[in-house]
C-alpha atoms as a PDB file:
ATOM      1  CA  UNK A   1     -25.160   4.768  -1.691  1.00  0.00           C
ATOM      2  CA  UNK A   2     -26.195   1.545   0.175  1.00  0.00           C
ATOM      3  CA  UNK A   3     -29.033   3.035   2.552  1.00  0.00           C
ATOM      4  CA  UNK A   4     -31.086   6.476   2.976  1.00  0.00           C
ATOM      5  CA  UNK A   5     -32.232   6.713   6.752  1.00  0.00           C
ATOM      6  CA  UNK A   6     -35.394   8.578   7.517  1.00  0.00           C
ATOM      7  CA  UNK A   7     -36.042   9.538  11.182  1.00  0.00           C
ATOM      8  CA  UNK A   8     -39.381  11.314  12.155  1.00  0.00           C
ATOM      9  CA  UNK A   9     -39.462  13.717  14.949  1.00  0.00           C
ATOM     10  CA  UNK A  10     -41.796  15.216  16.712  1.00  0.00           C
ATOM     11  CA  UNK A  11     -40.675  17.097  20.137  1.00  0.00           C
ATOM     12  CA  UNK A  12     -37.868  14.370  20.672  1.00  0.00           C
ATOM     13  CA  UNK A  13     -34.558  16.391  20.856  1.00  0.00           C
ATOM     14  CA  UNK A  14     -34.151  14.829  24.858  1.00  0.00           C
ATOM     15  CA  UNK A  15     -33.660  11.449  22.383  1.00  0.00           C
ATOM     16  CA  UNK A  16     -32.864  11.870  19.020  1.00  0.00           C
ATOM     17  CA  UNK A  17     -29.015  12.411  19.947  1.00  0.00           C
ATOM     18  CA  UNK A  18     -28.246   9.264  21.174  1.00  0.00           C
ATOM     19  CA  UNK A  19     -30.369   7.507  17.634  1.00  0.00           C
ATOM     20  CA  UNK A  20     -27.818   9.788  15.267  1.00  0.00           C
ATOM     21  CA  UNK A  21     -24.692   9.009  17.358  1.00  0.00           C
ATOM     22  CA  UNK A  22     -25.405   5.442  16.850  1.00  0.00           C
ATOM     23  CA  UNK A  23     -26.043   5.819  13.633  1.00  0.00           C
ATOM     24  CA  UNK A  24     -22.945   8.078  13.000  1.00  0.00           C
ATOM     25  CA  UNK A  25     -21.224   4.827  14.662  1.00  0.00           C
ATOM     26  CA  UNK A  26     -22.443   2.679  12.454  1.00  0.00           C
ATOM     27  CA  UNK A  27     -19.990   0.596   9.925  1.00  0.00           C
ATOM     28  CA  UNK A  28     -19.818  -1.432   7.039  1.00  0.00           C
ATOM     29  CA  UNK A  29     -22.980   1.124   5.038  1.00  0.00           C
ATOM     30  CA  UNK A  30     -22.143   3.960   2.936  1.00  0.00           C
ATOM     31  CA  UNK A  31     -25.717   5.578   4.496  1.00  0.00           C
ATOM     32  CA  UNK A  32     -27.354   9.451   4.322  1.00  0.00           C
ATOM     33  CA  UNK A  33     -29.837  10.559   7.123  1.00  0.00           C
ATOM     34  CA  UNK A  34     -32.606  12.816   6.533  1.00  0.00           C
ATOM     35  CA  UNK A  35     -34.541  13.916   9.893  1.00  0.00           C
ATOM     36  CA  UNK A  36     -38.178  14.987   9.193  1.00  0.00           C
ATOM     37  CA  UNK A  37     -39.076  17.072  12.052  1.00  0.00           C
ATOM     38  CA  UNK A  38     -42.999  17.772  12.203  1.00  0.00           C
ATOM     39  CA  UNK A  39     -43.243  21.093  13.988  1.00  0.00           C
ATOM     40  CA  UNK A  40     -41.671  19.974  16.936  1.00  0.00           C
ATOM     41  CA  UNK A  41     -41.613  22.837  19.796  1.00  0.00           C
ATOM     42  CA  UNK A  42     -38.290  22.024  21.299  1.00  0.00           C
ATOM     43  CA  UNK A  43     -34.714  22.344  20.109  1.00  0.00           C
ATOM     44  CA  UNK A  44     -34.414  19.236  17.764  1.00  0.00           C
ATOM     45  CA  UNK A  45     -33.455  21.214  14.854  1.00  0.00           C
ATOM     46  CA  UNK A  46     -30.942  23.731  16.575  1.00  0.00           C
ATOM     47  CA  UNK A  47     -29.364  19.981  18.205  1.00  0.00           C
ATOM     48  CA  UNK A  48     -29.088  18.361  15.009  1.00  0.00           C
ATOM     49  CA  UNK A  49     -27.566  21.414  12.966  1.00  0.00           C
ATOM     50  CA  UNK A  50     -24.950  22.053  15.884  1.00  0.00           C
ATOM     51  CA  UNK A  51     -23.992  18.582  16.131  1.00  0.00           C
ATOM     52  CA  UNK A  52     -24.601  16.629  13.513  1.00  0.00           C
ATOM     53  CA  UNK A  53     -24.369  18.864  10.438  1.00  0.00           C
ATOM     54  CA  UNK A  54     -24.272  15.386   7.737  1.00  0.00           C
ATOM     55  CA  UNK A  55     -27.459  14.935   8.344  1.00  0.00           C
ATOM     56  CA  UNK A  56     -30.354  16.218   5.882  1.00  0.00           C
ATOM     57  CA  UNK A  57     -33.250  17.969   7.620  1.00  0.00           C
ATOM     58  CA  UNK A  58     -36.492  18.378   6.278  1.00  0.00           C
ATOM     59  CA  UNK A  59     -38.828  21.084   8.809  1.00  0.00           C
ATOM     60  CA  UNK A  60     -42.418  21.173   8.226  1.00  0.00           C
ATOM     61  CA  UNK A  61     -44.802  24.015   9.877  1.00  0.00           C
ATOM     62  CA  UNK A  62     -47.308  21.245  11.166  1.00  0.00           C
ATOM     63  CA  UNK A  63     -47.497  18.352  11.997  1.00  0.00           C
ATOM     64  CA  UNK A  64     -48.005  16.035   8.977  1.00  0.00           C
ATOM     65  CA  UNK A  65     -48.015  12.317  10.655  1.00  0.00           C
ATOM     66  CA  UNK A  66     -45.652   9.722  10.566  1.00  0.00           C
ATOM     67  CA  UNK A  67     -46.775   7.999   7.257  1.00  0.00           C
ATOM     68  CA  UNK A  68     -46.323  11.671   5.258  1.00  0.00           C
ATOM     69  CA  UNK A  69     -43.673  12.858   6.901  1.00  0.00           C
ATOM     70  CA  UNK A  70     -41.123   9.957   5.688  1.00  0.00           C
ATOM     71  CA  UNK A  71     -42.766  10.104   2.260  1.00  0.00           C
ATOM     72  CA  UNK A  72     -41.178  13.796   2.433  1.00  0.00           C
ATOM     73  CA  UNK A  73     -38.025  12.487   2.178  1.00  0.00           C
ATOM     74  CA  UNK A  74     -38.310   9.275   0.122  1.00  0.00           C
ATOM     75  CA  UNK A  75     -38.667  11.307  -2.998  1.00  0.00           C
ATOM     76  CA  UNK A  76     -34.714  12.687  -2.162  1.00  0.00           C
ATOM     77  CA  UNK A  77     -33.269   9.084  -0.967  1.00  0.00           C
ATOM     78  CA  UNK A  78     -30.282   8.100  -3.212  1.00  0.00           C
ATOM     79  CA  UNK A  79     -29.809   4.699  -1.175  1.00  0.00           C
ATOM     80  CA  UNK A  80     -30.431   1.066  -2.562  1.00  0.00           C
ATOM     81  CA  UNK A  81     -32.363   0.349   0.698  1.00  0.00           C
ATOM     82  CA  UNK A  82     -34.577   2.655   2.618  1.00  0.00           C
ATOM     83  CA  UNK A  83     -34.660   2.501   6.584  1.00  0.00           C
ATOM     84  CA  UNK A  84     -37.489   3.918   8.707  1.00  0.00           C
ATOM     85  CA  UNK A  85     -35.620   4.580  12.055  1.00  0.00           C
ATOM     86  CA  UNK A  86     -37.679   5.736  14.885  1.00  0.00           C
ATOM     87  CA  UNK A  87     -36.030   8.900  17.024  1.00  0.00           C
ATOM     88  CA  UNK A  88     -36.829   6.469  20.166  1.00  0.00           C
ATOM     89  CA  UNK A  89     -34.264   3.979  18.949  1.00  0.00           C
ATOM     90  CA  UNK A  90     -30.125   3.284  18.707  1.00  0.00           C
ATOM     91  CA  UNK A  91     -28.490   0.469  16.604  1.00  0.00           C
ATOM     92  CA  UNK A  92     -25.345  -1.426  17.249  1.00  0.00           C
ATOM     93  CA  UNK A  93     -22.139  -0.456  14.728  1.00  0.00           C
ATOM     94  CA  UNK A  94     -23.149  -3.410  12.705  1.00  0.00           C
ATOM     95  CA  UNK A  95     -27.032  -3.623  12.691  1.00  0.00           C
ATOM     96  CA  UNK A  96     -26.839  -1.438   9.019  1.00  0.00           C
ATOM     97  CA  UNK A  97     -25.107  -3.813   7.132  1.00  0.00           C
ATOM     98  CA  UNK A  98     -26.466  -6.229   9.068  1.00  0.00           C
ATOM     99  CA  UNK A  99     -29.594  -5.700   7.560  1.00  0.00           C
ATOM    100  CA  UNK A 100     -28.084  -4.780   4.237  1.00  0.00           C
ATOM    101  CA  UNK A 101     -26.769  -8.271   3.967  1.00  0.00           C
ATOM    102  CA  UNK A 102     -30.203  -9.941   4.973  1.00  0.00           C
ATOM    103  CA  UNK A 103     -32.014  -8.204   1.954  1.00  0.00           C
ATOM    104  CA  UNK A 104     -28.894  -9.090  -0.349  1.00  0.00           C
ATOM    105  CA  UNK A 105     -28.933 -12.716   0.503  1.00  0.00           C
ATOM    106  CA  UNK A 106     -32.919 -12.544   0.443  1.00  0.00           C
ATOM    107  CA  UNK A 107     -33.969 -11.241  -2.928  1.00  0.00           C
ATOM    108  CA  UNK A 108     -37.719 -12.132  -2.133  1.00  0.00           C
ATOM    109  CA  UNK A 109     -37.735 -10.385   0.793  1.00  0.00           C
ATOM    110  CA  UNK A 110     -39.269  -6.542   0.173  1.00  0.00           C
ATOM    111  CA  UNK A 111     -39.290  -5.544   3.322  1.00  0.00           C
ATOM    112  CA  UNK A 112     -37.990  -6.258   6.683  1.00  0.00           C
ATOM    113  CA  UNK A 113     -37.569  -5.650  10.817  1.00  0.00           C
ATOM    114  CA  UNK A 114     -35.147  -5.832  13.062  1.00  0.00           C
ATOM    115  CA  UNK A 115     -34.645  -7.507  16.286  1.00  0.00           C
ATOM    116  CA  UNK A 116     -35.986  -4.796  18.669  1.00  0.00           C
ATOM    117  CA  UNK A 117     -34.986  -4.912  22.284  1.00  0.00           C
ATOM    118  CA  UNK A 118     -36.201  -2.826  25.433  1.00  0.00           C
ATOM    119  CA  UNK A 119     -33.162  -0.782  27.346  1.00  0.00           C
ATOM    120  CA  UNK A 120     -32.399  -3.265  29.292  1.00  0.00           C
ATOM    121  CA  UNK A 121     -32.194  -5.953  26.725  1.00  0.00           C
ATOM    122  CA  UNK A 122     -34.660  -8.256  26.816  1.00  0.00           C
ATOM    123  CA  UNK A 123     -36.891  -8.698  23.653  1.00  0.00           C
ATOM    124  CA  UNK A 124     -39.977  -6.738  22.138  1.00  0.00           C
ATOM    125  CA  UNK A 125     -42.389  -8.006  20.576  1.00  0.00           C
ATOM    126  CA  UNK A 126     -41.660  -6.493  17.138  1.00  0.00           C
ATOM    127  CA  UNK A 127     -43.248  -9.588  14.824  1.00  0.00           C
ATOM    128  CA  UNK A 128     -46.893 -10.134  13.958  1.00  0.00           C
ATOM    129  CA  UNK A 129     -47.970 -13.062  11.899  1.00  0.00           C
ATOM    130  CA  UNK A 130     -51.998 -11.734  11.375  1.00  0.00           C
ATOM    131  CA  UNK A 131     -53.722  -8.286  10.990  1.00  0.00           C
ATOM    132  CA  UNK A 132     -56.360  -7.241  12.944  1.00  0.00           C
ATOM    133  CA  UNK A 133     -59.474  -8.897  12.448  1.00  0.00           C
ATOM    134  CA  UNK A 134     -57.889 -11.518   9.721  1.00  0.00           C
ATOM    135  CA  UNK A 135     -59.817 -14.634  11.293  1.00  0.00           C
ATOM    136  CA  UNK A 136     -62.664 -13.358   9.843  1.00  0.00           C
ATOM    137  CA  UNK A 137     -60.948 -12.257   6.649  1.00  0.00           C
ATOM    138  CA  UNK A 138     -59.858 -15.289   4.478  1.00  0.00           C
ATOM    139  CA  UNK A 139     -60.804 -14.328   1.141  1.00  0.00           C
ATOM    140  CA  UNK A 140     -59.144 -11.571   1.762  1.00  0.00           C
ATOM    141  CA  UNK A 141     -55.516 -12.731   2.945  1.00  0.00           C
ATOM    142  CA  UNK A 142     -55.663 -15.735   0.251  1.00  0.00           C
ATOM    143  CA  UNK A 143     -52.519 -15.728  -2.265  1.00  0.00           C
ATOM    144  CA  UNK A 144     -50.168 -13.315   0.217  1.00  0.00           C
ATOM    145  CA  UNK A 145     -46.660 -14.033   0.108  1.00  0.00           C
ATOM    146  CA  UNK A 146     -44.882 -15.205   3.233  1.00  0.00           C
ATOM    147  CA  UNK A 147     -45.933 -16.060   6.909  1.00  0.00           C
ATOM    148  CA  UNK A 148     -44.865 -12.622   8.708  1.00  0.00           C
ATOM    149  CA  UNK A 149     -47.792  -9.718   8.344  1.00  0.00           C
ATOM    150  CA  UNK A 150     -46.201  -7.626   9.398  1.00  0.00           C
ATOM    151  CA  UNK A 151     -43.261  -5.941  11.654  1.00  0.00           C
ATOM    152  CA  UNK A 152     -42.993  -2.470  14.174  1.00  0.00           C
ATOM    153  CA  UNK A 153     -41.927   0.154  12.668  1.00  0.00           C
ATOM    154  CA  UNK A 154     -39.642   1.100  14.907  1.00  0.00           C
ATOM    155  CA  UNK A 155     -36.882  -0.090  12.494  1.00  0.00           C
ATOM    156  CA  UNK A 156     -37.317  -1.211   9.016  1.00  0.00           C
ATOM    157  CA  UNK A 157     -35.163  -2.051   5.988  1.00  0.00           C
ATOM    158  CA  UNK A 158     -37.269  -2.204   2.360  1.00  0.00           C
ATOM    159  CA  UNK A 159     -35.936  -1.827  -1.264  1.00  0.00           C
ATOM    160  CA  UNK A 160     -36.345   1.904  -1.702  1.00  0.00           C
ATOM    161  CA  UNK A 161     -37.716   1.467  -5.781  1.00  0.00           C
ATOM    162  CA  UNK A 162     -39.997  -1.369  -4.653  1.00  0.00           C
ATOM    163  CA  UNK A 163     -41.477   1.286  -1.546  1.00  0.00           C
ATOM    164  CA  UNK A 164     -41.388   3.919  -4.269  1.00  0.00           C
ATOM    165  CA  UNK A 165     -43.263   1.545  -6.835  1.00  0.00           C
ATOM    166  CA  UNK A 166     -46.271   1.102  -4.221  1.00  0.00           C
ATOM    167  CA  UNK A 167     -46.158   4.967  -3.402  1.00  0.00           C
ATOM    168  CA  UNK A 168     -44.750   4.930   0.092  1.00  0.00           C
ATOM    169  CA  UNK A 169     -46.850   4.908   3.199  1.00  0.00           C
ATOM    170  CA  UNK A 170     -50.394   5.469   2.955  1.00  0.00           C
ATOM    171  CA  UNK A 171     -50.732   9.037   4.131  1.00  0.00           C
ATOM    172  CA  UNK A 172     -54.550   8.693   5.127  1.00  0.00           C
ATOM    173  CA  UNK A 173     -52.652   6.861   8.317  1.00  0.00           C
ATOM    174  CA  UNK A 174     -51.483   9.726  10.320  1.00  0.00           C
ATOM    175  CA  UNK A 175     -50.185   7.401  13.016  1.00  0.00           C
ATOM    176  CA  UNK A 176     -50.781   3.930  13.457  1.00  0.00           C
ATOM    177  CA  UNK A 177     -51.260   1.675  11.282  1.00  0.00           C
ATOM    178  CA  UNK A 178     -49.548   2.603   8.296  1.00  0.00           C
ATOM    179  CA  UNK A 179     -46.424  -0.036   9.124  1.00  0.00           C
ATOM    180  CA  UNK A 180     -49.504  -2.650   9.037  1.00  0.00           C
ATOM    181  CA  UNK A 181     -50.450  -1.258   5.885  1.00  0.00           C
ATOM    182  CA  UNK A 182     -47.444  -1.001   4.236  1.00  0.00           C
ATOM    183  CA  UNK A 183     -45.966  -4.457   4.605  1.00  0.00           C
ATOM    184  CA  UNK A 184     -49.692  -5.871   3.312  1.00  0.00           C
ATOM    185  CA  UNK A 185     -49.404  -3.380   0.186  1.00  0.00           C
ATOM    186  CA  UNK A 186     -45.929  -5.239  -0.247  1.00  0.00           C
ATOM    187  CA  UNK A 187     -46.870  -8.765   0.006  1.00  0.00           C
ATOM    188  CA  UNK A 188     -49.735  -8.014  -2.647  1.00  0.00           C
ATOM    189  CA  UNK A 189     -47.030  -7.464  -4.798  1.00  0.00           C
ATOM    190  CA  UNK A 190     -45.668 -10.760  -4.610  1.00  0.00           C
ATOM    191  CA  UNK A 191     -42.600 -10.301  -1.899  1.00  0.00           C
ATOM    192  CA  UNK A 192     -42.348 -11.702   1.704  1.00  0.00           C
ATOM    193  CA  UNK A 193     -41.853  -9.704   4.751  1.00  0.00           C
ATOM    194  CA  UNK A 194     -38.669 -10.559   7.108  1.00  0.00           C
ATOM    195  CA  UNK A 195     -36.998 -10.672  10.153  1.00  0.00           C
ATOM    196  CA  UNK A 196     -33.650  -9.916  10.859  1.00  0.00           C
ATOM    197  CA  UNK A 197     -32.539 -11.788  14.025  1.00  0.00           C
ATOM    198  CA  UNK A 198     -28.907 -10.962  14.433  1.00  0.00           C
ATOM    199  CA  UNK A 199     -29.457  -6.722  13.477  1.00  0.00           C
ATOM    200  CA  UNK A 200     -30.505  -5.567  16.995  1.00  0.00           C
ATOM    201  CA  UNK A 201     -32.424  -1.852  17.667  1.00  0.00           C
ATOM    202  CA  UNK A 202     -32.847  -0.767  20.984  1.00  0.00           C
ATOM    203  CA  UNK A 203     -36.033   0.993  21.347  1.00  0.00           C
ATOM    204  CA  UNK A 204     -37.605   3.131  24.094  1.00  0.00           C
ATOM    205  CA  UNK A 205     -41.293   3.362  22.849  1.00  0.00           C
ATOM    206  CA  UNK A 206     -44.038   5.626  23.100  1.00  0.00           C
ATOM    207  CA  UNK A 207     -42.295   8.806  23.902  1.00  0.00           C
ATOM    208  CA  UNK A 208     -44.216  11.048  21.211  1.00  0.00           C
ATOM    209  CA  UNK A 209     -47.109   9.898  22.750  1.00  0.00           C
ATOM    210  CA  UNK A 210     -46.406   9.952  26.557  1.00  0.00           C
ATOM    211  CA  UNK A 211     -48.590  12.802  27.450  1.00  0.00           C
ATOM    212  CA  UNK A 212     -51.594  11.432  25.857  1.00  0.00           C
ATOM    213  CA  UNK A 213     -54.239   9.953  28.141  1.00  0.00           C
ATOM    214  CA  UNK A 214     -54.867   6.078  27.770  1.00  0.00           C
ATOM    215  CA  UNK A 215     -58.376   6.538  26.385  1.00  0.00           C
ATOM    216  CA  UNK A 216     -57.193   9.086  23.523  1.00  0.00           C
ATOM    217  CA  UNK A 217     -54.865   6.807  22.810  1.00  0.00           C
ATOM    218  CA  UNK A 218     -56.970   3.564  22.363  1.00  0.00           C
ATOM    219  CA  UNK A 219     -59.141   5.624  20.090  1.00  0.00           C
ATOM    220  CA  UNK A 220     -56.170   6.825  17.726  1.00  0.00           C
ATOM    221  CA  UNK A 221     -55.674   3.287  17.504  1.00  0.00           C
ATOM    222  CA  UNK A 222     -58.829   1.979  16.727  1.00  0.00           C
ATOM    223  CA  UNK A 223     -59.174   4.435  14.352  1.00  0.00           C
ATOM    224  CA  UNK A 224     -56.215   3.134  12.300  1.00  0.00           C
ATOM    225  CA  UNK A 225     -57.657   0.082  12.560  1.00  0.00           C
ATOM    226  CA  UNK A 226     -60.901   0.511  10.865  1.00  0.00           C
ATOM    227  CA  UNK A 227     -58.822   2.487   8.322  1.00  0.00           C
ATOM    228  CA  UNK A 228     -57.394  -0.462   7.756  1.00  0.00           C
ATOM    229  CA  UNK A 229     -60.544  -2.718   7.739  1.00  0.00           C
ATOM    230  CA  UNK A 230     -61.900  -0.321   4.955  1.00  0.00           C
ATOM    231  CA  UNK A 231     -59.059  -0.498   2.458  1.00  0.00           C
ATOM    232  CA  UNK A 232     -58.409  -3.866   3.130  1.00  0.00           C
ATOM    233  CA  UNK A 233     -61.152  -5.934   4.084  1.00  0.00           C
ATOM    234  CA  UNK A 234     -64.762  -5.967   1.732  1.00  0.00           C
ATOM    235  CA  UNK A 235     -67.997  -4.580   4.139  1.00  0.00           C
ATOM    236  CA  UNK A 236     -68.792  -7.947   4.975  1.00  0.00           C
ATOM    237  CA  UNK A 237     -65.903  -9.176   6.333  1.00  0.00           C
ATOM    238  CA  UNK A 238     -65.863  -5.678   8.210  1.00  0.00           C
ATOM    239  CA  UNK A 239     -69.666  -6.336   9.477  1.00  0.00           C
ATOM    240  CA  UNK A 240     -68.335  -9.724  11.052  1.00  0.00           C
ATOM    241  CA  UNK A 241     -65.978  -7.816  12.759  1.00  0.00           C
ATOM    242  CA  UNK A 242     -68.105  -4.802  14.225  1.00  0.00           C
ATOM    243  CA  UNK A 243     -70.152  -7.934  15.299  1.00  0.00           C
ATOM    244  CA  UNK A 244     -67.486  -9.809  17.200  1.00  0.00           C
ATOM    245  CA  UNK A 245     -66.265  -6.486  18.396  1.00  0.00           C
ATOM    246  CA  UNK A 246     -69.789  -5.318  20.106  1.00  0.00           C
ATOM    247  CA  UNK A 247     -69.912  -8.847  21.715  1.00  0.00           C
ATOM    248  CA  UNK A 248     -66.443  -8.092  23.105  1.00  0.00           C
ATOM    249  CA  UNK A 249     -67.003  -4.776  24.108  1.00  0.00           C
ATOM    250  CA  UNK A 250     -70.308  -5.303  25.453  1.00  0.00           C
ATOM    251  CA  UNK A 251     -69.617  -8.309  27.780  1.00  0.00           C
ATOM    252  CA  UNK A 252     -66.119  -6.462  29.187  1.00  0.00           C
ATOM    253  CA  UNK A 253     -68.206  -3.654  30.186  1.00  0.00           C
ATOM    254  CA  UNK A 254     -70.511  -6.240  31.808  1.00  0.00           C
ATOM    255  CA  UNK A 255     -67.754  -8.013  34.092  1.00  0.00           C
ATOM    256  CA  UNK A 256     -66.190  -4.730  34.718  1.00  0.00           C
ATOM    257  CA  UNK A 257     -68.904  -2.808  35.861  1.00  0.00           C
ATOM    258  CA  UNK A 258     -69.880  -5.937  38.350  1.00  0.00           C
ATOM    259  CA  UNK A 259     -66.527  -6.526  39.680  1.00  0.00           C
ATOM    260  CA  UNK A 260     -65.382  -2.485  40.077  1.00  0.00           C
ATOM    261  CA  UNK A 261     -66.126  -2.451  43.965  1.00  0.00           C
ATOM    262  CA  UNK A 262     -63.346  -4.879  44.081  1.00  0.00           C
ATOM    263  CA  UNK A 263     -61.059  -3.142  42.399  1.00  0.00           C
ATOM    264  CA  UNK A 264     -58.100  -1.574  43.839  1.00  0.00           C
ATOM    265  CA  UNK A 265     -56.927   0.696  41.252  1.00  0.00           C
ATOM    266  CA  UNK A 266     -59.867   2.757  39.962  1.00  0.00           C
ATOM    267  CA  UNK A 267     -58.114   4.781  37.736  1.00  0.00           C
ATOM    268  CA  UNK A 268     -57.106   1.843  36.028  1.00  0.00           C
ATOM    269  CA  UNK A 269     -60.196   0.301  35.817  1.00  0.00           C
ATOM    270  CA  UNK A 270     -61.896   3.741  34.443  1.00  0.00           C
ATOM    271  CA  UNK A 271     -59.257   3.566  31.796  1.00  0.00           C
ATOM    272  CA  UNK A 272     -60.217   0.230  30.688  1.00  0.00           C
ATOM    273  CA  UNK A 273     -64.206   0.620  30.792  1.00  0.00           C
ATOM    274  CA  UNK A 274     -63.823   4.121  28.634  1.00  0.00           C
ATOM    275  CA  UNK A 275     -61.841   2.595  25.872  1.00  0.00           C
ATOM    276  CA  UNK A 276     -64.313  -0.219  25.920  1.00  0.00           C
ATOM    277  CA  UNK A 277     -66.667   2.262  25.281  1.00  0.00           C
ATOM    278  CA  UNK A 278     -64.933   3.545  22.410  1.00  0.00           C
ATOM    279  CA  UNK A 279     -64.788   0.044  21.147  1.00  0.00           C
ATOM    280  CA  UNK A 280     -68.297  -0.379  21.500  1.00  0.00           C
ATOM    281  CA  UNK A 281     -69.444   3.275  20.043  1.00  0.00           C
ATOM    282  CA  UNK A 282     -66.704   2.200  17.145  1.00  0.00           C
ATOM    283  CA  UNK A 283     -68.017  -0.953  15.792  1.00  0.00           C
ATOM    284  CA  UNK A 284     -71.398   0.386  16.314  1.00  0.00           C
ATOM    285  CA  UNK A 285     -70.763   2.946  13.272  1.00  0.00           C
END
C-alpha cells in the first residue's frame, strides 16, 4: 500500500463528495481512505456508504477534534505515507503520486504540503517559515532542521512510522494548531518539512467553521496558540510574549476606539475591537 488517506468530517456531506471523487480519480497510488466523521448531524455517512462503499469509515458519538479524530485511524493505516486530506479539498489525478515521489526523492523530508489553491486558482498561502511568537523564542528554535515551520493542513503527506514514532497529533489541540505542532514535533526529530510545488489541492476553507461568529473564532485560535507557547516555548520566552501582546492589544484598542465615528462598517469594527479584547484578557493570564 503506497498511502492511507484520512479525511475528518464534521457536518460536510454538501462537500465531501466532490474530495472522494477526486480522490477515487486519482492515479499512479495504490491508496485506502478512511473518513472519520465526528458526530456530524447531516447525511455524510449515509453519502459515503451509498456511493463510495471502498472507503473505511470510522463514526464517533461526539465530536473528538481534528487532532484525535485522525489519530483514530492512524492506528489502522497500512500505507507507506500517511495523508491528512481536509473534506474542503479535491486533488488533481496526479497530485498522490505526485507527492509520493517528492518524499521518495527526499528522504530527509518527514513531512510535507501541497500547493493549495483557492477555486478559482490562484494561490493560498499554505507555507509558514516561523511560529507564532518565535522572534522572541531563539533558544528555543536553535538546532531545528530545515527553513519551512510549518505547512496548512489542509493537505499533508508524512511517513506514516515516523508520525506514528512521535504519537500522531497532539490531541490536547482540538482544532488549531495541532498542524503547527506537529511539523515542530517532526523537525525535533531531526527531519525537514517540505513543499510540494507541482502536487496541487484545491481548497475551499473554513466551512466547518462558517457559522461561528468572528470573535469565537479569534479566541479558538488564540487558544491554540498559547497551547502552543506552553509546550513549546519556556515561561520566559512566553512572558515576553504576553508583554508584546498587551502592547499590541492595548494600543489597537486605542486607535480604534478614537477613529470608530469614522468608520463605515461598524460591525466590522466591533468584530475587531472584541477580539482585541480577547487578546488583551489572553496575555493578561
Amino acid at each position: 500500500m503506497d498511502v492511507s488517506i484520512i479525511i475528518v468530517s464534521y457536518n460536510t456531506a454538501h462537500l465531501i463528495a466532490d474530495c472522494l471523487a477526486s480522490l477515487e480519480a486519482s492515479r499512479g497510488a495504490e491508496k485506502e481512505i478512511f473518513v472519520v466523521d465526528n458526530a456530524s448531524a447531516d447525511n455524510c455517512i449515509e453519502l459515503i456508504t451509498a456511493r463510495f462503499p471502498a472507503v473505511k469509515i470510522i463514526v464517533n458519538q461526539e465530536n473528538k477534534g481534528f487532532g484525535p479524530a485522525n489519530n483514530q485511524a492512524l492506528k489502522d493505516c497500512r500505507g507507506r505515507y500517511v495523508v491528512f486530506l481536509n473534506p474542503d479539498a479535491t486533488v488533481e489525478p496526479d497530485t498522490l503520486r505526485k507527492a509520493i515521489s517528492y518524499m521518495e526523492a527526499n528522504q530527509q523530508i518527514g513531512l510535507a504540503g501541497a500547493k493549495i489553491l483557492n477555486p478559482d486558482g490562484s494561490l493560498q498561502p499554505s507555507v509558514s517559515y516561523k511560529y507564532p511568537g518565535e522572534k522572541f523564542a531563539t533558544d528555543e528554535i536553535a538546532g531545528l532542521q530545515g527553513d519551512i515551520a510549518c505547512v496548512l493542513g489542509a493537505f499533508i503527506i508524512a511517513r506514516k512510522e515516523l508520525i506514528k514514532e512521535i504519537g500522531g497529533f497532539d490531541e490536547d489541540f482540538f482544532l488549531y494548531g495541532e498542524d503547527q505542532d506537529l511539523c515542530r514535533r517532526i523537525r525535533k526529530t531531526g527531519f525537514s518539512i517540505g513543499y510540494i510545488e507541482d502536487a496541487k489541492v484545491f481548497h475551499l476553507g473554513g466551512q466547518s467553521e462558517k457559522e461561528t461568529a468572528p470573535a469565537e473564532l479569534f479566541a479558538k485560535k488564540i487558544k491554540a496558540e498559547y497551547l502552543f507557547y506552553q509546550k513549546h516555548y519556556t515561561a520566559r520566552t512566553i512572558e515576553r510574549i504576553k508583554k508584546a501582546q498587551r502592547l499590541k492589544a492595548r494600543y489597537r484598542l486605542i486607535t480604534l476606539n478614537l477613529i470608530s465615528p469614522f468608520v463605515r462598517n461598524k460591525d466590522k469594527l466591533r468584530n475587531k475591537i472584541e477580539c482585541y479584547k480577547i487578546a488583551l484578557n489572553k496575555a493578561k493570564s
